[in-house]
N, C-alpha and C. Protein backbone atom coordinates (compact mmCIF):
# COMPACT_ATOMS: atom_id res chain seq x y z
N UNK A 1 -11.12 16.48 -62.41
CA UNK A 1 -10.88 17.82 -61.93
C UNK A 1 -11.71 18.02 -60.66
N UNK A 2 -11.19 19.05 -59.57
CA UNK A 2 -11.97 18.50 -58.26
C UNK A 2 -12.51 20.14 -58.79
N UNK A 3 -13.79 20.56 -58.10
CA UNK A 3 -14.74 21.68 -57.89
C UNK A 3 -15.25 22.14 -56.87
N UNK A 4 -14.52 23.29 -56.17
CA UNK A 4 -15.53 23.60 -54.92
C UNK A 4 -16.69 24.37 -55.42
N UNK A 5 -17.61 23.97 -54.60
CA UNK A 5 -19.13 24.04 -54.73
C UNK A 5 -19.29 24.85 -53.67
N UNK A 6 -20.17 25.78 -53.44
CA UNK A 6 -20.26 27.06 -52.82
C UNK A 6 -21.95 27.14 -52.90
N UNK A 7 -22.96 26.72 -52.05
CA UNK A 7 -24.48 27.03 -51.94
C UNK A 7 -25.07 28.14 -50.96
N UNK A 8 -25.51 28.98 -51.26
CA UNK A 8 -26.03 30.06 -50.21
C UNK A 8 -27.84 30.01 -50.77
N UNK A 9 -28.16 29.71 -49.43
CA UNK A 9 -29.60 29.33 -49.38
C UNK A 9 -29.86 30.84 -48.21
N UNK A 10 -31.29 30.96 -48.60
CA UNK A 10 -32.24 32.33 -48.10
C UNK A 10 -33.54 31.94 -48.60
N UNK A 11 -33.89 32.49 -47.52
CA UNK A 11 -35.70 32.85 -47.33
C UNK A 11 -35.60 33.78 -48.80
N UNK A 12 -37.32 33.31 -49.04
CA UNK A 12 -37.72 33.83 -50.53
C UNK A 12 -38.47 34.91 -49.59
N UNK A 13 -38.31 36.30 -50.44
CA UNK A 13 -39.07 37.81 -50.40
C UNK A 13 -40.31 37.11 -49.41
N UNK A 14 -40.85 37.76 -48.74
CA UNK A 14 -41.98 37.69 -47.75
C UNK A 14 -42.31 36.75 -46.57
N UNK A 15 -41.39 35.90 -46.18
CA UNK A 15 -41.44 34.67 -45.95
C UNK A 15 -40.73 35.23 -44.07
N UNK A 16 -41.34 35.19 -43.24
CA UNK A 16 -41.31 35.41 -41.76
C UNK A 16 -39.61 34.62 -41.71
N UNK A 17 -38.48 35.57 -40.80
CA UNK A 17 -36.93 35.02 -40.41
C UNK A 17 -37.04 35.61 -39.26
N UNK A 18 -37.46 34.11 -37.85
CA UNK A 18 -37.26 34.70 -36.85
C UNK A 18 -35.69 34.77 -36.25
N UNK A 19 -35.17 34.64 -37.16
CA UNK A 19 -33.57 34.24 -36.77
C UNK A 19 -33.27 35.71 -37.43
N UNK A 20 -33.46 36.44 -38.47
CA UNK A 20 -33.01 37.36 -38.54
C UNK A 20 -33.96 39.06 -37.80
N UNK A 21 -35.05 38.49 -36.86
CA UNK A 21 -35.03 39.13 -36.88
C UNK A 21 -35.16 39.41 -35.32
N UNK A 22 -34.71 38.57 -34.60
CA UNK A 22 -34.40 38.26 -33.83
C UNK A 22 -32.54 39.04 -33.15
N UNK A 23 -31.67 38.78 -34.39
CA UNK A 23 -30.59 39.81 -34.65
C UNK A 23 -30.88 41.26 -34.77
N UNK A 24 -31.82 41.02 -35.38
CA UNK A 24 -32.21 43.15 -35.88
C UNK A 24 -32.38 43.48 -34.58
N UNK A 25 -33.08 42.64 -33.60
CA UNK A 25 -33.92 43.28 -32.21
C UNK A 25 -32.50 43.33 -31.17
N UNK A 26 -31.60 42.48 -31.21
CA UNK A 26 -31.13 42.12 -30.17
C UNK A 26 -29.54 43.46 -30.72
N UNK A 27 -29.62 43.76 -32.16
CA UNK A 27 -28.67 44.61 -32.22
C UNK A 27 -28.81 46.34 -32.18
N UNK A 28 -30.15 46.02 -31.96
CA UNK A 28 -30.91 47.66 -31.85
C UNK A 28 -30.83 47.99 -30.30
N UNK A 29 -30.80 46.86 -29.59
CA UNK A 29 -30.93 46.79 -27.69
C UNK A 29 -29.29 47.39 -27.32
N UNK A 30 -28.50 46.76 -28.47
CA UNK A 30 -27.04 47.17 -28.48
C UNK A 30 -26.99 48.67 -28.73
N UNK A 31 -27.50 49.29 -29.70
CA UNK A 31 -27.17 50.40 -29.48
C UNK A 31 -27.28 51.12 -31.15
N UNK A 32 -26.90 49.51 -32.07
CA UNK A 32 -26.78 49.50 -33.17
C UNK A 32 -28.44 49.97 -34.32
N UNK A 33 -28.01 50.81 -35.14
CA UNK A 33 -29.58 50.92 -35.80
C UNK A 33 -29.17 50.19 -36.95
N UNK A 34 -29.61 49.17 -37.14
CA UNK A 34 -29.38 48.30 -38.51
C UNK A 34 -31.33 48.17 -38.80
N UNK A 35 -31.36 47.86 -40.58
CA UNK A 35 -32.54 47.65 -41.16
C UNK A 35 -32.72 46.71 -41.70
N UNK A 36 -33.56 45.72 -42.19
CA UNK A 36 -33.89 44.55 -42.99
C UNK A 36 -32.87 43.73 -43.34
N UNK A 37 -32.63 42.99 -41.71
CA UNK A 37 -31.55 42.12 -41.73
C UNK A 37 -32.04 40.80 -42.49
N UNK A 38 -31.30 39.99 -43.23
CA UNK A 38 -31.41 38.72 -43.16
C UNK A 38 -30.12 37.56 -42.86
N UNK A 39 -31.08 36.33 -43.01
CA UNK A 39 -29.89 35.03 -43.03
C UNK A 39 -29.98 34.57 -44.01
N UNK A 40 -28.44 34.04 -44.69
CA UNK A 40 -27.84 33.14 -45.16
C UNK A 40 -27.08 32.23 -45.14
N UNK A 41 -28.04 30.72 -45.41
CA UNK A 41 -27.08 29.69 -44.82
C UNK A 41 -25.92 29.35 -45.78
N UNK A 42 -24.68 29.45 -45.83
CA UNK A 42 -24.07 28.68 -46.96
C UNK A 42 -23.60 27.45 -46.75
N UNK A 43 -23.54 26.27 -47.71
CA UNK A 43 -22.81 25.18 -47.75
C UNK A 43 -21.86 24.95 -48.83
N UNK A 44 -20.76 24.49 -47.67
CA UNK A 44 -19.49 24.59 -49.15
C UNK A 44 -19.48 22.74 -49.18
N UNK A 45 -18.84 22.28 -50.31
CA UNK A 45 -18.11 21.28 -50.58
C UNK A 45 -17.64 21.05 -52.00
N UNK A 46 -16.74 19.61 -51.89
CA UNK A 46 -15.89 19.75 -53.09
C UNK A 46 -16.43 18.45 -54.14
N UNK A 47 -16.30 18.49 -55.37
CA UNK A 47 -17.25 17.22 -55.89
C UNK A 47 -15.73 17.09 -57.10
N UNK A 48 -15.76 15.83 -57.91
CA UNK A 48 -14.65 15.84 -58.52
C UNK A 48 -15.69 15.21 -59.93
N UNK A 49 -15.02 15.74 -61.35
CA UNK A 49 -15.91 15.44 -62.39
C UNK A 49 -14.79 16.15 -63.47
N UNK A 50 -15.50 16.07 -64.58
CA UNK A 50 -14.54 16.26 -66.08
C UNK A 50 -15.61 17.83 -66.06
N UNK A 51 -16.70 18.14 -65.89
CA UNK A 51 -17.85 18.36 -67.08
C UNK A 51 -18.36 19.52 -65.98
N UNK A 52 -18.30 20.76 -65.87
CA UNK A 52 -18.68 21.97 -64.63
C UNK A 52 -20.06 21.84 -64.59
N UNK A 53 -20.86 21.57 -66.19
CA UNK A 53 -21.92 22.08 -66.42
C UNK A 53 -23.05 20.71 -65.68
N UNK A 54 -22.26 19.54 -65.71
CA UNK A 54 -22.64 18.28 -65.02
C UNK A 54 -22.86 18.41 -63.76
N UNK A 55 -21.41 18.85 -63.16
CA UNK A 55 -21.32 19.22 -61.83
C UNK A 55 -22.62 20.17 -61.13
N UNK A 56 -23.06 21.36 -61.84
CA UNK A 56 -24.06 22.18 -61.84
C UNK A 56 -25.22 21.17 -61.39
N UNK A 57 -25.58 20.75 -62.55
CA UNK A 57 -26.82 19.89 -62.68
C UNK A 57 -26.76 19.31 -61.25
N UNK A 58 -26.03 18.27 -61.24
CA UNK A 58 -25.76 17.80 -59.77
C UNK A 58 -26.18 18.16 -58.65
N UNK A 59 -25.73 19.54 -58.26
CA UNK A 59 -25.80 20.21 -57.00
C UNK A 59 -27.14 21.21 -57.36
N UNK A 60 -27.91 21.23 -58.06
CA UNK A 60 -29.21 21.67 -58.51
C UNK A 60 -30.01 20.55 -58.27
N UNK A 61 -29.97 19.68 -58.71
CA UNK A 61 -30.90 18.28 -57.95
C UNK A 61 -30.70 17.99 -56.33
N UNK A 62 -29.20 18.16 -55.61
CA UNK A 62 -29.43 18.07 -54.22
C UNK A 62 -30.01 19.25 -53.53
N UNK A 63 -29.98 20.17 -54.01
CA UNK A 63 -30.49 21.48 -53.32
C UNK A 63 -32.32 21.37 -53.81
N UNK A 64 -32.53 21.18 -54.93
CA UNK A 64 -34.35 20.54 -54.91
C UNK A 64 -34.67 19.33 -54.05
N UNK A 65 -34.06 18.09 -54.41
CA UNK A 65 -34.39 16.60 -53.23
C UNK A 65 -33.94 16.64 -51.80
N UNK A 66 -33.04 17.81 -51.06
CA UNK A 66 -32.94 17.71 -49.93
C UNK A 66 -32.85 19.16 -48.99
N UNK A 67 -31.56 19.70 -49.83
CA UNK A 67 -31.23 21.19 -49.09
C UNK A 67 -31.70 22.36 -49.21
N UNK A 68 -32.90 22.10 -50.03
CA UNK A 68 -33.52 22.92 -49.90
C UNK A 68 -35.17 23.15 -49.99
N UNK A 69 -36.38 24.17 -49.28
CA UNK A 69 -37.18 23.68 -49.59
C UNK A 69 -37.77 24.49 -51.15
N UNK A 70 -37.88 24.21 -51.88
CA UNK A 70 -38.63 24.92 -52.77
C UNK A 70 -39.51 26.32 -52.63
N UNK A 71 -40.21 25.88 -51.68
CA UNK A 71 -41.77 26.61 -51.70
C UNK A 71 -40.99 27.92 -50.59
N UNK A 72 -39.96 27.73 -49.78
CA UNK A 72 -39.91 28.75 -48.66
C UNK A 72 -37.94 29.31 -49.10
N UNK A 73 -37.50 28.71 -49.95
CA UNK A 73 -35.93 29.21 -50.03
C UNK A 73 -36.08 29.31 -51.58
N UNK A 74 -34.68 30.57 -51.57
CA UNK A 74 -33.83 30.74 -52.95
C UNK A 74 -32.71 29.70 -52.66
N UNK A 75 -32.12 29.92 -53.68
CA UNK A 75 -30.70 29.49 -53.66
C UNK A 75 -29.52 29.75 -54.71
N UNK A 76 -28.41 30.12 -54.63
CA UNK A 76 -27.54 30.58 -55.47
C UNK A 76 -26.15 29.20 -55.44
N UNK A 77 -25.67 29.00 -56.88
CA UNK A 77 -24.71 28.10 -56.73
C UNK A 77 -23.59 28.72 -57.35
N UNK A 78 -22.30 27.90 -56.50
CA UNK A 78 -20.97 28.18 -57.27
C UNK A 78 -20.51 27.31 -57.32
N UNK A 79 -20.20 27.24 -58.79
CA UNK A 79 -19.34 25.71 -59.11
C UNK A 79 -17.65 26.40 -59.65
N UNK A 80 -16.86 26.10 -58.74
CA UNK A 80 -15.35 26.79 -58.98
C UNK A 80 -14.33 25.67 -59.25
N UNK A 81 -13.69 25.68 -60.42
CA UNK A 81 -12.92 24.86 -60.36
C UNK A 81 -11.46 24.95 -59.62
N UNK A 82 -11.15 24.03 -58.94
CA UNK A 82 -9.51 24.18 -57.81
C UNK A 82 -8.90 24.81 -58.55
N UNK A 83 -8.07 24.93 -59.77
CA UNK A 83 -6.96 25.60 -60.06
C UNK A 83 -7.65 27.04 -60.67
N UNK A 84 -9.19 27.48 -60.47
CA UNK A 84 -9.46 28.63 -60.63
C UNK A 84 -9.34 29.39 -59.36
N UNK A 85 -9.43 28.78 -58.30
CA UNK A 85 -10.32 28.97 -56.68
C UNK A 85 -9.12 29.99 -56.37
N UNK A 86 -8.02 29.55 -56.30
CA UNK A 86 -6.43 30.55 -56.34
C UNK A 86 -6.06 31.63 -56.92
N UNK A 87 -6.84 31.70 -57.93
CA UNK A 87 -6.35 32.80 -59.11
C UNK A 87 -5.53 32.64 -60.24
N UNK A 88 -5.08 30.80 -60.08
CA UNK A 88 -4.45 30.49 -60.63
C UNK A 88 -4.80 30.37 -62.48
């Protein structure tokens, strides 16, 4: 069964985003009053397996050993299976 995988990584509560805030400044110069912007990076891809809860595990070990750092990011996962992804 194939699974798209859906990762949205963010700065943990207190943690300095000169990228977001860098947007807050440059959209306030616009004209715009926006407040406590942030970023989120997401990464999608597709993994193929019998077992969702496997699949999980999986993409929980690459997001600790690479994509993510522990100490400075959250991270949220979606494990969707293809013939759910449709509505099907």
């Amino acid at each position: 069964m194939l699974f798209d995988i859906e990762i949205k990584i963010s700065l943990k509560s207190g943690m300095l985003n000169p990228e977001a805030t860098q947007v807050e400044r440059s959209l306030d110069l616009l004209g715009y009053e926006v407040k406590n912007v942030k970023t989120v990076e997401t990464i999608k891809f597709q993994m193929e397996g019998e077992d969702r809860e496997a699949i999980r595990e999986n993409v929980v070990d690459m997001c600790e050993r690479l994509l993510c750092n522990p100490v400075i990011h959250d991270y949220k996962i979606n494990v969707i299976p293809q013939n759910m992804a449709c509505g099907k």
